[in-house]
N, C-alpha and C. Protein backbone atom coordinates (compact mmCIF):
# COMPACT_ATOMS: atom_id res chain seq x y z
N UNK A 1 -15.30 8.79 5.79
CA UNK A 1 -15.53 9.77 6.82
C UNK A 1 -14.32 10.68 6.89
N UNK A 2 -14.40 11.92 6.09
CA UNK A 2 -12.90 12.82 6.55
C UNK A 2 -12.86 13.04 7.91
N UNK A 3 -11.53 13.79 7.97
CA UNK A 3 -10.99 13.90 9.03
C UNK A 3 -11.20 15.24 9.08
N UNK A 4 -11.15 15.75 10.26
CA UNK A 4 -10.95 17.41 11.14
C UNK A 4 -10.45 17.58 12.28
N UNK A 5 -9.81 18.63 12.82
CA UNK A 5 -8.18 19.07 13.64
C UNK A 5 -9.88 19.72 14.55
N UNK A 6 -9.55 19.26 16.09
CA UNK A 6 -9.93 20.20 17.05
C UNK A 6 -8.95 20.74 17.46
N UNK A 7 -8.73 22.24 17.05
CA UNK A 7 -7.72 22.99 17.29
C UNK A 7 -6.90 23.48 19.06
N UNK A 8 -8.96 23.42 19.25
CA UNK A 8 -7.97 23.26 21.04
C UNK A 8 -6.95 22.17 21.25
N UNK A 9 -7.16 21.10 20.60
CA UNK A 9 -6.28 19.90 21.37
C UNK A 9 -4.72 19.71 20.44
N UNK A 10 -4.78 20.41 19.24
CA UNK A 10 -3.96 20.20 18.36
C UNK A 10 -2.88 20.67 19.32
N UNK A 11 -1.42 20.44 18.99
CA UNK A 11 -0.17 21.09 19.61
C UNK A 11 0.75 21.71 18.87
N UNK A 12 0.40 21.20 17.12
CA UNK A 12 1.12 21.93 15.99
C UNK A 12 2.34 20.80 15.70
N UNK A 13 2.38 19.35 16.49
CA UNK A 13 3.42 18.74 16.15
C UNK A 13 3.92 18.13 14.76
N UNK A 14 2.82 18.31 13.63
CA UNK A 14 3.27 18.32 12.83
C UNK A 14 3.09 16.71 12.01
N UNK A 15 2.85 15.51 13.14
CA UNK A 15 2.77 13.81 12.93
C UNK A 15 1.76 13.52 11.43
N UNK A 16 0.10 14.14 11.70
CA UNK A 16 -0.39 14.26 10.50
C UNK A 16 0.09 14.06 9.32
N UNK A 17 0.88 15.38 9.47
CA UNK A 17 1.09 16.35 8.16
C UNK A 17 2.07 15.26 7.29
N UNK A 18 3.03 14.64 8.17
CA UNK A 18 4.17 13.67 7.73
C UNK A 18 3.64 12.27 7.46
N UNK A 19 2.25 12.08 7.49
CA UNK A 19 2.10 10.49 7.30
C UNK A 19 0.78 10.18 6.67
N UNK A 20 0.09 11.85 6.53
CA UNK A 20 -1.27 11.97 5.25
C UNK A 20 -0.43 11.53 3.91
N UNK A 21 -1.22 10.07 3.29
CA UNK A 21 -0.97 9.70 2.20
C UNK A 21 -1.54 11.05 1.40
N UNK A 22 -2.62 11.43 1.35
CA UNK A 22 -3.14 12.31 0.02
C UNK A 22 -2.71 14.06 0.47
N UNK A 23 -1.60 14.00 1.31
CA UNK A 23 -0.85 14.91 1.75
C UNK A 23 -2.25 16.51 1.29
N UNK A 24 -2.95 15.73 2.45
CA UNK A 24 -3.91 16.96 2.42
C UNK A 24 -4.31 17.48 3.81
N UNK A 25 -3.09 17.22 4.66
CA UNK A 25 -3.22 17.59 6.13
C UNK A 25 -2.10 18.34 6.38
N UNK A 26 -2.29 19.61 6.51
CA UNK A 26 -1.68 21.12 6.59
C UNK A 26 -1.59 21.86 7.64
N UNK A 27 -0.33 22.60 8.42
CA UNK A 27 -0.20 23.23 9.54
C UNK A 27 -0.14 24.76 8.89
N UNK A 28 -0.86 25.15 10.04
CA UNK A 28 -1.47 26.60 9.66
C UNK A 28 -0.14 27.03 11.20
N UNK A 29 0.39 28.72 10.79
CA UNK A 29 0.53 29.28 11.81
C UNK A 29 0.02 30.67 11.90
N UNK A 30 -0.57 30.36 12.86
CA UNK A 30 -1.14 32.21 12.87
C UNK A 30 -0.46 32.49 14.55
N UNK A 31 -0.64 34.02 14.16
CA UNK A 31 -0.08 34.54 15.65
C UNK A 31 -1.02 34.50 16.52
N UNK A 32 -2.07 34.17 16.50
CA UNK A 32 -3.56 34.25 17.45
C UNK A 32 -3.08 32.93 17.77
N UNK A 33 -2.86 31.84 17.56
CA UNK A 33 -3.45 30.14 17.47
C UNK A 33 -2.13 29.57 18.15
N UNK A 34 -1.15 30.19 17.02
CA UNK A 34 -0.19 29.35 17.13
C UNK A 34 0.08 28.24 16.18
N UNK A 35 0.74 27.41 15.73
CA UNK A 35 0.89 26.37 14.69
C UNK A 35 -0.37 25.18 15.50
N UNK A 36 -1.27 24.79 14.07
CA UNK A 36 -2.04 23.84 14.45
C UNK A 36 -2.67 23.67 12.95
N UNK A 37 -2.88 22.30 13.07
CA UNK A 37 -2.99 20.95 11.80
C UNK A 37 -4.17 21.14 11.56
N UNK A 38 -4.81 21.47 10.18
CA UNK A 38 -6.07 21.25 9.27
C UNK A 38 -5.95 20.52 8.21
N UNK A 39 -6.90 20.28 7.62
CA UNK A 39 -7.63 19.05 6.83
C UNK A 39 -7.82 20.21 5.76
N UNK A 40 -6.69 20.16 4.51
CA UNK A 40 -7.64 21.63 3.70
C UNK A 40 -8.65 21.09 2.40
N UNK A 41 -8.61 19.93 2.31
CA UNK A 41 -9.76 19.58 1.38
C UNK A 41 -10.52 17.99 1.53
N UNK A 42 -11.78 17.78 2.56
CA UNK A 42 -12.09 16.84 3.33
C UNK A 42 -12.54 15.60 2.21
N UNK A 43 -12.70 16.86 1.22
CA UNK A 43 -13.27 15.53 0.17
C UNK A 43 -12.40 14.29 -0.84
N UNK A 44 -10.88 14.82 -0.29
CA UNK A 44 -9.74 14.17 -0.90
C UNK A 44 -9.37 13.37 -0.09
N UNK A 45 -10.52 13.21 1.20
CA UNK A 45 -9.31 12.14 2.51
C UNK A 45 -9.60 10.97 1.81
N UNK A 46 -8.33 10.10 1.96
CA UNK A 46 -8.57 8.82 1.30
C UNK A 46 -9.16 7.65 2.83
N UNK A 47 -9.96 8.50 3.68
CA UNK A 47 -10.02 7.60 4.75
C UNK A 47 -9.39 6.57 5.58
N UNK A 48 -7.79 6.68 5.39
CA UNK A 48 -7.40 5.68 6.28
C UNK A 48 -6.77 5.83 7.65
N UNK A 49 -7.35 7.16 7.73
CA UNK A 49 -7.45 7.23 9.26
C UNK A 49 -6.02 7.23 10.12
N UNK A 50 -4.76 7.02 8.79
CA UNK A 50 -3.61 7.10 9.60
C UNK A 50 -3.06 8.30 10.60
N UNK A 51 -3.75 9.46 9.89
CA UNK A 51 -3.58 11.00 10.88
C UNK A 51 -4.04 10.57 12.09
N UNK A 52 -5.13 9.84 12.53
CA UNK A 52 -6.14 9.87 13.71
C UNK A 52 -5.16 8.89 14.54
N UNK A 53 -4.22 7.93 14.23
CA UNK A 53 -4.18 6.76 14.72
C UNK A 53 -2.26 7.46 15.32
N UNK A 54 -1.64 8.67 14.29
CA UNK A 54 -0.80 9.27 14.40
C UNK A 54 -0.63 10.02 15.48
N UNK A 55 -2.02 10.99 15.74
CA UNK A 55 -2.22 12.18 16.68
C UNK A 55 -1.74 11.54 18.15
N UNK A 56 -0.83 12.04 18.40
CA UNK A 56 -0.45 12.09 20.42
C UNK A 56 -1.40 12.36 21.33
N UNK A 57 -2.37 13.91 20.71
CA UNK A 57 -3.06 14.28 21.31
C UNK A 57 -4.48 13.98 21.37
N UNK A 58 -4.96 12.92 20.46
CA UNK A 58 -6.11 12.37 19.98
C UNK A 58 -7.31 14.36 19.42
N UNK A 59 -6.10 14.64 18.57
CA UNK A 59 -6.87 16.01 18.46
C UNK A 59 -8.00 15.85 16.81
N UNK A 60 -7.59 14.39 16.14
CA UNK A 60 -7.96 14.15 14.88
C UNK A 60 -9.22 13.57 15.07
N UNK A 61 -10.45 14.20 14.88
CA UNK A 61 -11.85 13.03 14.12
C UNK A 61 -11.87 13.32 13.06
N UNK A 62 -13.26 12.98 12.64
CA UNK A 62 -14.15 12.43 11.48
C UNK A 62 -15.60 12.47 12.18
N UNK A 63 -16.09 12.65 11.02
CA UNK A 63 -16.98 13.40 10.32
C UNK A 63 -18.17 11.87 10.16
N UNK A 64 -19.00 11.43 10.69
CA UNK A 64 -19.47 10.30 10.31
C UNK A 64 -20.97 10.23 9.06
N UNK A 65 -21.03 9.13 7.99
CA UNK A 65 -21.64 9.31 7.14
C UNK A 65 -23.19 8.83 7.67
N UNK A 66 -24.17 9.70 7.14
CA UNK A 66 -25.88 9.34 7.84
C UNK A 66 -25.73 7.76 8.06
N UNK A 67 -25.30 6.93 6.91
CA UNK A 67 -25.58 5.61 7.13
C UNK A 67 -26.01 4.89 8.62
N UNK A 68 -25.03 5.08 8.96
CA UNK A 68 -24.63 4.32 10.61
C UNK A 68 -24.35 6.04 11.61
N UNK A 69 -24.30 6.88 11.03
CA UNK A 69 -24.45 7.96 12.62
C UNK A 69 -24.68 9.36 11.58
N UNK A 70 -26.20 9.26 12.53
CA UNK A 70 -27.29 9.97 11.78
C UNK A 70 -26.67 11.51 12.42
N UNK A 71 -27.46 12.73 12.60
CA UNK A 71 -27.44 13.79 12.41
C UNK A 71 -27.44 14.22 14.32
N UNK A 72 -26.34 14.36 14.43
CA UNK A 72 -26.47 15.17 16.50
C UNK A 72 -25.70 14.01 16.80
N UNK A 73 -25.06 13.17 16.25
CA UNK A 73 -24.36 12.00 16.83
C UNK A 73 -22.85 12.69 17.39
N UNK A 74 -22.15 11.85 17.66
CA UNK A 74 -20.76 12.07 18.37
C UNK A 74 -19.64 10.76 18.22
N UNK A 75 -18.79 11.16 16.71
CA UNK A 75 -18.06 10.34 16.75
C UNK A 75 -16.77 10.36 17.56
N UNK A 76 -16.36 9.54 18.00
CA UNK A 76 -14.61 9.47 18.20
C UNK A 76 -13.64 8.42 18.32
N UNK A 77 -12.50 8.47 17.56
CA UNK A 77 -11.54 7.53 17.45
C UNK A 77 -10.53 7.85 18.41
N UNK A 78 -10.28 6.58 19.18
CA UNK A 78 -8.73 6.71 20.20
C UNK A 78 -7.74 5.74 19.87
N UNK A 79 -6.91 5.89 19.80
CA UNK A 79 -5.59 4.80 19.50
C UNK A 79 -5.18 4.57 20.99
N UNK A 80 -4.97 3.25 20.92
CA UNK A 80 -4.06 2.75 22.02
C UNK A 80 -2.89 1.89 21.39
N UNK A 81 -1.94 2.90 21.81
CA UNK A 81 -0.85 2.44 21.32
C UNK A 81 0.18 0.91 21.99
N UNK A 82 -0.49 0.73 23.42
CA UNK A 82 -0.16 -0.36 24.41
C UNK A 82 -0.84 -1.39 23.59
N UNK A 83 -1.98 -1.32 23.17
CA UNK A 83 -2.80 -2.81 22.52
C UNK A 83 -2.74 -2.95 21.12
N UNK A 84 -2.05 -1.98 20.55
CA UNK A 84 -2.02 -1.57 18.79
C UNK A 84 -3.42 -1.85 18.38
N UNK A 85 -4.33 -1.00 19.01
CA UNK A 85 -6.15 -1.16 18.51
C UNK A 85 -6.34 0.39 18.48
N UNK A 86 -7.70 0.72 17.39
CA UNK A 86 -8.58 1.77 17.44
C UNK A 86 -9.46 1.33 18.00
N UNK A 87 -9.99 2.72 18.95
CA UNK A 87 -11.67 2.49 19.65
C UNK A 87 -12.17 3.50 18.61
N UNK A 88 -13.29 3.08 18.53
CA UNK A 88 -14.52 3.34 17.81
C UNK A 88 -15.61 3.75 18.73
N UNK A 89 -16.15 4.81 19.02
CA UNK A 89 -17.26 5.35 19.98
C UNK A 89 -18.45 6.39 19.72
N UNK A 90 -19.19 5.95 18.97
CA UNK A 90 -20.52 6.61 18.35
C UNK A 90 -21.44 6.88 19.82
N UNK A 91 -22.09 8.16 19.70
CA UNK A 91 -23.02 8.58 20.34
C UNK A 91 -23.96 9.42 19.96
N UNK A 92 -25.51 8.60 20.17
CA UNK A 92 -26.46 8.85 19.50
C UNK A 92 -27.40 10.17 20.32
N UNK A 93 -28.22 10.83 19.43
CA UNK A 93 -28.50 12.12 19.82
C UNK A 93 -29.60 11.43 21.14
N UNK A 94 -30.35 10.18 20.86
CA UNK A 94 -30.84 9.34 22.26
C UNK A 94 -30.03 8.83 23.23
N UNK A 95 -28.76 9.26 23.50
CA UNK A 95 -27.63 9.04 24.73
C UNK A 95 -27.21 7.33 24.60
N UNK A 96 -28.02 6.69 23.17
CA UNK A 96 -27.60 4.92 23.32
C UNK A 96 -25.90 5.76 22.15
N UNK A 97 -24.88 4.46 22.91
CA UNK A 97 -23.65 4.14 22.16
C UNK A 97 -23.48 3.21 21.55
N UNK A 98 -22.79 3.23 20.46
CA UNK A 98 -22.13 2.36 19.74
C UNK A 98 -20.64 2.14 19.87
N UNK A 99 -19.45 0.82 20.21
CA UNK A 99 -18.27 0.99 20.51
C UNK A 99 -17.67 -0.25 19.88
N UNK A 100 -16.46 -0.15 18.93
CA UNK A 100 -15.92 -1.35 18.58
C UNK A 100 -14.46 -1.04 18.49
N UNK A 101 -14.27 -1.86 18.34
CA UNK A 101 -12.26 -2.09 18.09
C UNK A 101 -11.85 -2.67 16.94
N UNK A 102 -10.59 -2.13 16.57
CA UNK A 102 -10.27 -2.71 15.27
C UNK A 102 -8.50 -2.57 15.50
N UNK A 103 -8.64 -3.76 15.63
CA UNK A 103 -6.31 -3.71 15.15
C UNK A 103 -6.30 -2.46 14.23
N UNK A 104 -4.63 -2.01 14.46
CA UNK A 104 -4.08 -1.44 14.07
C UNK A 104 -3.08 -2.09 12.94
N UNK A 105 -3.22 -2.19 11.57
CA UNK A 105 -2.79 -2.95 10.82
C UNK A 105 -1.70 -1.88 9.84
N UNK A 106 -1.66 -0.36 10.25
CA UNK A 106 -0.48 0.61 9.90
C UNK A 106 0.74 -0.30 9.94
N UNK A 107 1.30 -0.27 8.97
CA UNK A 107 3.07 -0.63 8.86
C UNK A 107 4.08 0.14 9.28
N UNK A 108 4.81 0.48 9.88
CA UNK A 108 5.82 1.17 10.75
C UNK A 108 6.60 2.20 9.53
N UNK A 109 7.29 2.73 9.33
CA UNK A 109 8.23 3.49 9.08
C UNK A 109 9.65 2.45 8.65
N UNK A 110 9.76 2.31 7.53
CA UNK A 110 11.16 1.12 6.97
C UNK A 110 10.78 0.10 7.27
N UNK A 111 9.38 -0.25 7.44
CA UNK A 111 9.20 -1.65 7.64
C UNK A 111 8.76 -2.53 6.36
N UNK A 112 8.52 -1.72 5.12
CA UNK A 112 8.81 -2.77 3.59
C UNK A 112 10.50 -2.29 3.40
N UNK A 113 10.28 -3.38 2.55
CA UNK A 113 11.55 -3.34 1.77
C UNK A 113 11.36 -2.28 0.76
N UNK A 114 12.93 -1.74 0.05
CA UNK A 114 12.78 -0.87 -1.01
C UNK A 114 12.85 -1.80 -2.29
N UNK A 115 12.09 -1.42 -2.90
CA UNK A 115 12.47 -2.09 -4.46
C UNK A 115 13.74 -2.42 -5.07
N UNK A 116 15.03 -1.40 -4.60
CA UNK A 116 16.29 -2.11 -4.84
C UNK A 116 16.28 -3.40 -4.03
N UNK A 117 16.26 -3.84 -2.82
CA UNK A 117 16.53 -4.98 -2.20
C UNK A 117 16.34 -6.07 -2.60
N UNK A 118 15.07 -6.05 -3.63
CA UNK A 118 14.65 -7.04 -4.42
C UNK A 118 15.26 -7.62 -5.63
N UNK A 119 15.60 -8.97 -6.01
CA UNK A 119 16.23 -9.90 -7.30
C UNK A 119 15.75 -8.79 -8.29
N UNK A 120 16.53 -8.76 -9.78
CA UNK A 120 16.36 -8.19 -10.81
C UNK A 120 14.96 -9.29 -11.19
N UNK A 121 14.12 -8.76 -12.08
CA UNK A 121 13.38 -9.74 -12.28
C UNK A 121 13.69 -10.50 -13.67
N UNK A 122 13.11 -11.65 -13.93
CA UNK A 122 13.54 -12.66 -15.30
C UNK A 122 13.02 -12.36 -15.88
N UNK A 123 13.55 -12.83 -17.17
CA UNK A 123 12.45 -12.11 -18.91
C UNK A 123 11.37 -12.88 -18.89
N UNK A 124 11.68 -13.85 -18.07
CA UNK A 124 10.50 -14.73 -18.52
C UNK A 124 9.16 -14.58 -17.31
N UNK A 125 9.33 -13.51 -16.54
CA UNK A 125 8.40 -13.55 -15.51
C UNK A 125 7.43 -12.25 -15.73
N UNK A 126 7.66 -11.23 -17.23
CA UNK A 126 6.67 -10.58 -17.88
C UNK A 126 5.58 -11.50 -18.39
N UNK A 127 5.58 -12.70 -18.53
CA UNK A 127 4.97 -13.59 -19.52
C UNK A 127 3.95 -13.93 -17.93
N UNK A 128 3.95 -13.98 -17.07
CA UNK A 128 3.21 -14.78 -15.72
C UNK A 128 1.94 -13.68 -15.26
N UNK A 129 1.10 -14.31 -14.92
CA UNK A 129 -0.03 -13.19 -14.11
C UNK A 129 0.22 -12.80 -12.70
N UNK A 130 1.45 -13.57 -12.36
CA UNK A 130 2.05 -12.68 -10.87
C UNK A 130 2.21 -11.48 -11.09
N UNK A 131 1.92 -10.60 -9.43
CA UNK A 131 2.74 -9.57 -9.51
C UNK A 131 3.79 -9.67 -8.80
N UNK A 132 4.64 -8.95 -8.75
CA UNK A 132 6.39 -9.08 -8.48
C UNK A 132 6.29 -9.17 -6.86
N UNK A 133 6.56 -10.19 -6.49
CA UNK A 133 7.20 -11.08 -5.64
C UNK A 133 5.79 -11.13 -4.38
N UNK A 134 5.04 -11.62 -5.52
CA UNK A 134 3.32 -12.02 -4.88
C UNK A 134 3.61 -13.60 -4.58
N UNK A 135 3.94 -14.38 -5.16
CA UNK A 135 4.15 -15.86 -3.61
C UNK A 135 5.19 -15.52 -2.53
N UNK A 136 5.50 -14.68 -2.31
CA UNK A 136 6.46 -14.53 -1.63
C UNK A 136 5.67 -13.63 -0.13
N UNK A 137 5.07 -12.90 -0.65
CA UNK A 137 4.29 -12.16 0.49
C UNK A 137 2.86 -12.76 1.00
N UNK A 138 2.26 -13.70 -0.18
CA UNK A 138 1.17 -14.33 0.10
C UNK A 138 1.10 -15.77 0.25
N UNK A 139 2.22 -15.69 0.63
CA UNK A 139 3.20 -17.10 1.38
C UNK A 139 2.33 -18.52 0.63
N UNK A 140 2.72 -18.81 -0.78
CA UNK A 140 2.30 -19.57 -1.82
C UNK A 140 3.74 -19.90 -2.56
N UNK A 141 3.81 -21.28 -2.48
CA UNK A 141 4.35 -21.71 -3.48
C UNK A 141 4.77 -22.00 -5.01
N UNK A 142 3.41 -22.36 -5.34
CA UNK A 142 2.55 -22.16 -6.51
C UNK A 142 2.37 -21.08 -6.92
N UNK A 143 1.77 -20.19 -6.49
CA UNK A 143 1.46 -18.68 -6.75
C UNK A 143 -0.15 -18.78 -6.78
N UNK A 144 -0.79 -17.75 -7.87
CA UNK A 144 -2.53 -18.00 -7.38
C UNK A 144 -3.05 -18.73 -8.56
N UNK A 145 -3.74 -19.23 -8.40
CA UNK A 145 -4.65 -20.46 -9.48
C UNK A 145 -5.16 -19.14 -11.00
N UNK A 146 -4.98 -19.64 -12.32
CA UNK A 146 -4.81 -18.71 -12.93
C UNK A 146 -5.77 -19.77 -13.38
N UNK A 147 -6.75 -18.55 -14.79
CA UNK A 147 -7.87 -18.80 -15.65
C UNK A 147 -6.83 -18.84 -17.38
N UNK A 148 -6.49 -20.28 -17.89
CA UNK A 148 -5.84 -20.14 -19.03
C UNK A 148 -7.10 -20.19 -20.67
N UNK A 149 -6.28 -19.88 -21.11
CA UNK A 149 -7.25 -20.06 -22.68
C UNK A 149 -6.97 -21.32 -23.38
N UNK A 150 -8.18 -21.68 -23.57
CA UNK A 150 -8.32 -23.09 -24.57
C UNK A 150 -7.76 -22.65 -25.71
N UNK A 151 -7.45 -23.15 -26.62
CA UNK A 151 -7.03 -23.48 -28.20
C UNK A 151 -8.43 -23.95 -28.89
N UNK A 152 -8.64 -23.00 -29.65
CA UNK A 152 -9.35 -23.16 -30.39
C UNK A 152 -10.08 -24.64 -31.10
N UNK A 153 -9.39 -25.88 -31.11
CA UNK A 153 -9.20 -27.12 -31.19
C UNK A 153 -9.67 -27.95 -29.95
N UNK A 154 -9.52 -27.11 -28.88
CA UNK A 154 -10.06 -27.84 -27.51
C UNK A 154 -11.49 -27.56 -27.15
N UNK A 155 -12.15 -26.39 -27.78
CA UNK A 155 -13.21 -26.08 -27.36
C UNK A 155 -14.44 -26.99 -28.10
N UNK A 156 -15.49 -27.04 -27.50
CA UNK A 156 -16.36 -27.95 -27.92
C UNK A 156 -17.29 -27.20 -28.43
């Protein structure tokens, strides 16, 4: 579901623009408007909704697909930043709603590590089907159960 700037509510602060992964959320200034945030190519949003969850002014929706909100519907997303949740609030062109919640599972700003911080890695850990420092984040000892190859001699 892309995203789109209701320009009345926009303020031009700019939050979008700094935290669109597919850096396709753009401040326009005109002398009529004033600085305010558009979406310049909807078909590149990678949907994760971080602009919407960003906006101060809740000035960011989306666009909902026929599937689940057919044609005259009324989507809108609100962040609450007190409960770290999105509301979810569909309204159908028959006045019935749809409303759900979903955590806010965005990662903060310096909240991974940089790749320097991390051990050099061993020669011998090109040879493994880990990826680099996957028991460590997927809190495994072992690491993940791997599919090995028989020897030719073992197979029946």
């Amino acid at each position: 579901m892309p995203t789109f700037v209701y320009s009345s509510k926009c303020d031009g602060c700019g939050k979008c623009v700094d935290i669109c992964p597919s850096d396709i959320m753009h401040l326009t200034n005109s002398i009529f408007n004033g600085r305010k945030a558009y979406n310049i190519e909807p078909s590149y949003c990678w949907e994760c909704y971080s602009c919407v969850k960003e906006c101060p002014q809740h000035a960011i929706d989306m666009r909902g697909y026929a599937d689940f909100a057919p044609l005259d519907h009324k989507l809108t997303v609100l962040r609450d930043k007190e409960k770290n949740e999105i509301h979810w609030k569909i309204k159908y062109r028959n006045d019935s709603k749809l409303e759900f919640t979903f955590p806010i599972r965005t990662k903060g700003w310096n909240s991974i590590k940089p790749p320097q911080s991390y051990a050099e890695p061993r020669a011998d850990d090109i040879r493994s089907e880990l990826l680099a420092h996957e028991p460590e984040y997927l809190k495994t000892d072992r690491g993940l159960l791997a599919i090995t190859s028989q020897k030719k001699s073992e197979v029946k």
